[in-house]
Protein backbone atom coordinates (compact mmCIF):
# COMPACT_ATOMS: atom_id res chain seq x y z
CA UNK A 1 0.00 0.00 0.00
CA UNK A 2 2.52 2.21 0.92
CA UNK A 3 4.13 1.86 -2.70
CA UNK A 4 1.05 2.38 -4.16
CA UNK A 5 0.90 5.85 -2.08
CA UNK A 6 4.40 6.40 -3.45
CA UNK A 7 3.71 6.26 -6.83
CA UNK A 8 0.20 8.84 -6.36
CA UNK A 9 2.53 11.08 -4.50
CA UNK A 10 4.88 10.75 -7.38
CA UNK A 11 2.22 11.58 -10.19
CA UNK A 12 0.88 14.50 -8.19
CA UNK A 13 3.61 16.73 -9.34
CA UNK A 14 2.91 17.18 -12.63
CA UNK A 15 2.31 20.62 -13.48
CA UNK A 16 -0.67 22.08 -12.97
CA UNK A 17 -0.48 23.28 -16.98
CA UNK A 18 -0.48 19.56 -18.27
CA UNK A 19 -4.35 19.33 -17.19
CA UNK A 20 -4.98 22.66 -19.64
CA UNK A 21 -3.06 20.88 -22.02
CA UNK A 22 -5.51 17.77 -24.07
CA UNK A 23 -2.02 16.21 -25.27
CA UNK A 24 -0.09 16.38 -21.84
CA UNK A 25 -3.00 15.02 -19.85
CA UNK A 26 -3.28 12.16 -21.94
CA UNK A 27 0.23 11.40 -21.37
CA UNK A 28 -0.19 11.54 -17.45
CA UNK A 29 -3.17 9.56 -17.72
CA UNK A 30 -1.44 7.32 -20.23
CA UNK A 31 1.36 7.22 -17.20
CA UNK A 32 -1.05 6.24 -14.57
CA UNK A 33 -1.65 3.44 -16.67
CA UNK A 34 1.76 2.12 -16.97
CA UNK A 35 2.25 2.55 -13.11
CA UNK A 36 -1.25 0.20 -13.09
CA UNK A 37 0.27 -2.04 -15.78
CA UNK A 38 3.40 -2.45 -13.56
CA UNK A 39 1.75 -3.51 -10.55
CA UNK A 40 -0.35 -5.74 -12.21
CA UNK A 41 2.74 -7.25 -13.75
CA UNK A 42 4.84 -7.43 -10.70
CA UNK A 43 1.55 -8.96 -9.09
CA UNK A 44 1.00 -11.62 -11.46
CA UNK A 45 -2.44 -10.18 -12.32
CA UNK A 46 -2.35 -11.28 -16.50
CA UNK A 47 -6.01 -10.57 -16.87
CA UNK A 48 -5.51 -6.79 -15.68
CA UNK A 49 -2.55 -6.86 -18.25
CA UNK A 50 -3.86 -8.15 -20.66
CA UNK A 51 -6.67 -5.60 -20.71
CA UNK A 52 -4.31 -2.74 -19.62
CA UNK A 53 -1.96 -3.61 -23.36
CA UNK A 54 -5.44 -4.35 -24.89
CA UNK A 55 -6.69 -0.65 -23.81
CA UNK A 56 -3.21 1.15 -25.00
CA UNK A 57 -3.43 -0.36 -28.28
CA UNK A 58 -6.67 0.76 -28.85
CA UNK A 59 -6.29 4.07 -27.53
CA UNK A 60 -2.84 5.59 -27.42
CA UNK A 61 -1.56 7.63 -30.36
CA UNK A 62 1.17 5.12 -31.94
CA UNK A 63 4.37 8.15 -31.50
CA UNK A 64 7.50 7.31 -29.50
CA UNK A 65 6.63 9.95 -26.94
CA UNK A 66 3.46 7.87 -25.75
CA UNK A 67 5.27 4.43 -26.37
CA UNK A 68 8.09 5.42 -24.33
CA UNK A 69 6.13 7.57 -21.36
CA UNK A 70 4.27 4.08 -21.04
CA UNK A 71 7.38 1.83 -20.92
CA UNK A 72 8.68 4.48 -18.58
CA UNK A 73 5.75 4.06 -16.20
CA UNK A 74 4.92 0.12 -16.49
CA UNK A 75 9.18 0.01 -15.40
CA UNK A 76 8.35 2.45 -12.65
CA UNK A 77 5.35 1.45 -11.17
CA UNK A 78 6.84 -2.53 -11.54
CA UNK A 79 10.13 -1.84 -9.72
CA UNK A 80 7.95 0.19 -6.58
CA UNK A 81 6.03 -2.89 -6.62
CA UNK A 82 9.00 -5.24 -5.82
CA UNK A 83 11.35 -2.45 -3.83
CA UNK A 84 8.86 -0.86 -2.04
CA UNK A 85 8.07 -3.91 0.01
CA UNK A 86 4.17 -3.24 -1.00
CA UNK A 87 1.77 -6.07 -0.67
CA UNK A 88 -0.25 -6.65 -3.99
CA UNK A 89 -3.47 -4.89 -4.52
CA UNK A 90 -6.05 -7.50 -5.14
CA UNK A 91 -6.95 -7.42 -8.45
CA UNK A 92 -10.47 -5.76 -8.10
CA UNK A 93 -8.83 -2.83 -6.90
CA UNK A 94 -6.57 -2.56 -10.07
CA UNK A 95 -9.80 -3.32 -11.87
CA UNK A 96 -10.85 -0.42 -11.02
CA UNK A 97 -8.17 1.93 -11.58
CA UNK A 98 -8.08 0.39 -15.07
CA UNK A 99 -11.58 1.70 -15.10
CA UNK A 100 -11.31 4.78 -13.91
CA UNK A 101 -8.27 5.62 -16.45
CA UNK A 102 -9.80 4.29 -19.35
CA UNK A 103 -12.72 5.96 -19.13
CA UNK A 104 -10.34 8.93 -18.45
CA UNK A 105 -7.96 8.44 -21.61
CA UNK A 106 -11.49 7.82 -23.87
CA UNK A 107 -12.25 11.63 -22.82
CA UNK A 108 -9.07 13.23 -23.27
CA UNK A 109 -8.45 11.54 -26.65
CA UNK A 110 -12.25 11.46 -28.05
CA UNK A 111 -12.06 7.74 -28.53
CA UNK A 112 -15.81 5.95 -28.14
């Protein structure tokens, strides 16, 4: 849990700017994403995975700047997983932050 509070902390200092900004937003959102594809990785959760890779192929503009900011945060959010000494979130719980950001990502990038 206390990884997991890490890695919020962590996201929460994105400038205020990248929420006026459509593109930047959808990158941090896109990030939070990663950071949930990590833990479900480093939690052996394949069906959040699955549906986490399923969800960035389908929505994610195919550039190297949103390949690579989701690499960046799957690593991340993986390796606070193992070295923060977290326990797993059950896999409801990622569930529903996969919700939350896809429904999220669907708004910021017009995708139905």
């Amino acid at each position: 849990m206390r990884a997991i509070l890490c890695i919020i902390l962590a996201l929460a200092w994105l400038p205020a700017q990248a929420q006026s900004d459509p593109r930047e937003a959808g990158l941090a959102a896109l990030g939070e994403l990663g950071v949930a594809n990590g833990t479900a990785l480093a939690c052996r959760q394949s069906d959040n995975a699955g549906r986490i890779k399923r969800l960035v192929i389908a929505l994610a503009p195919r550039t190297r700047a949103w390949g690579e900011r989701f690499e960046q945060a799957t690593n991340d959010g993986f390796l606070a997983q193992h070295q923060g000494g977290a326990t797993c979130p059950d896999a409801a719980t990622v569930a529903a932050d996969v919700d939350r950001l896809e429904a999220r990502l669907r708004a910021l990038l017009g995708a139905s």
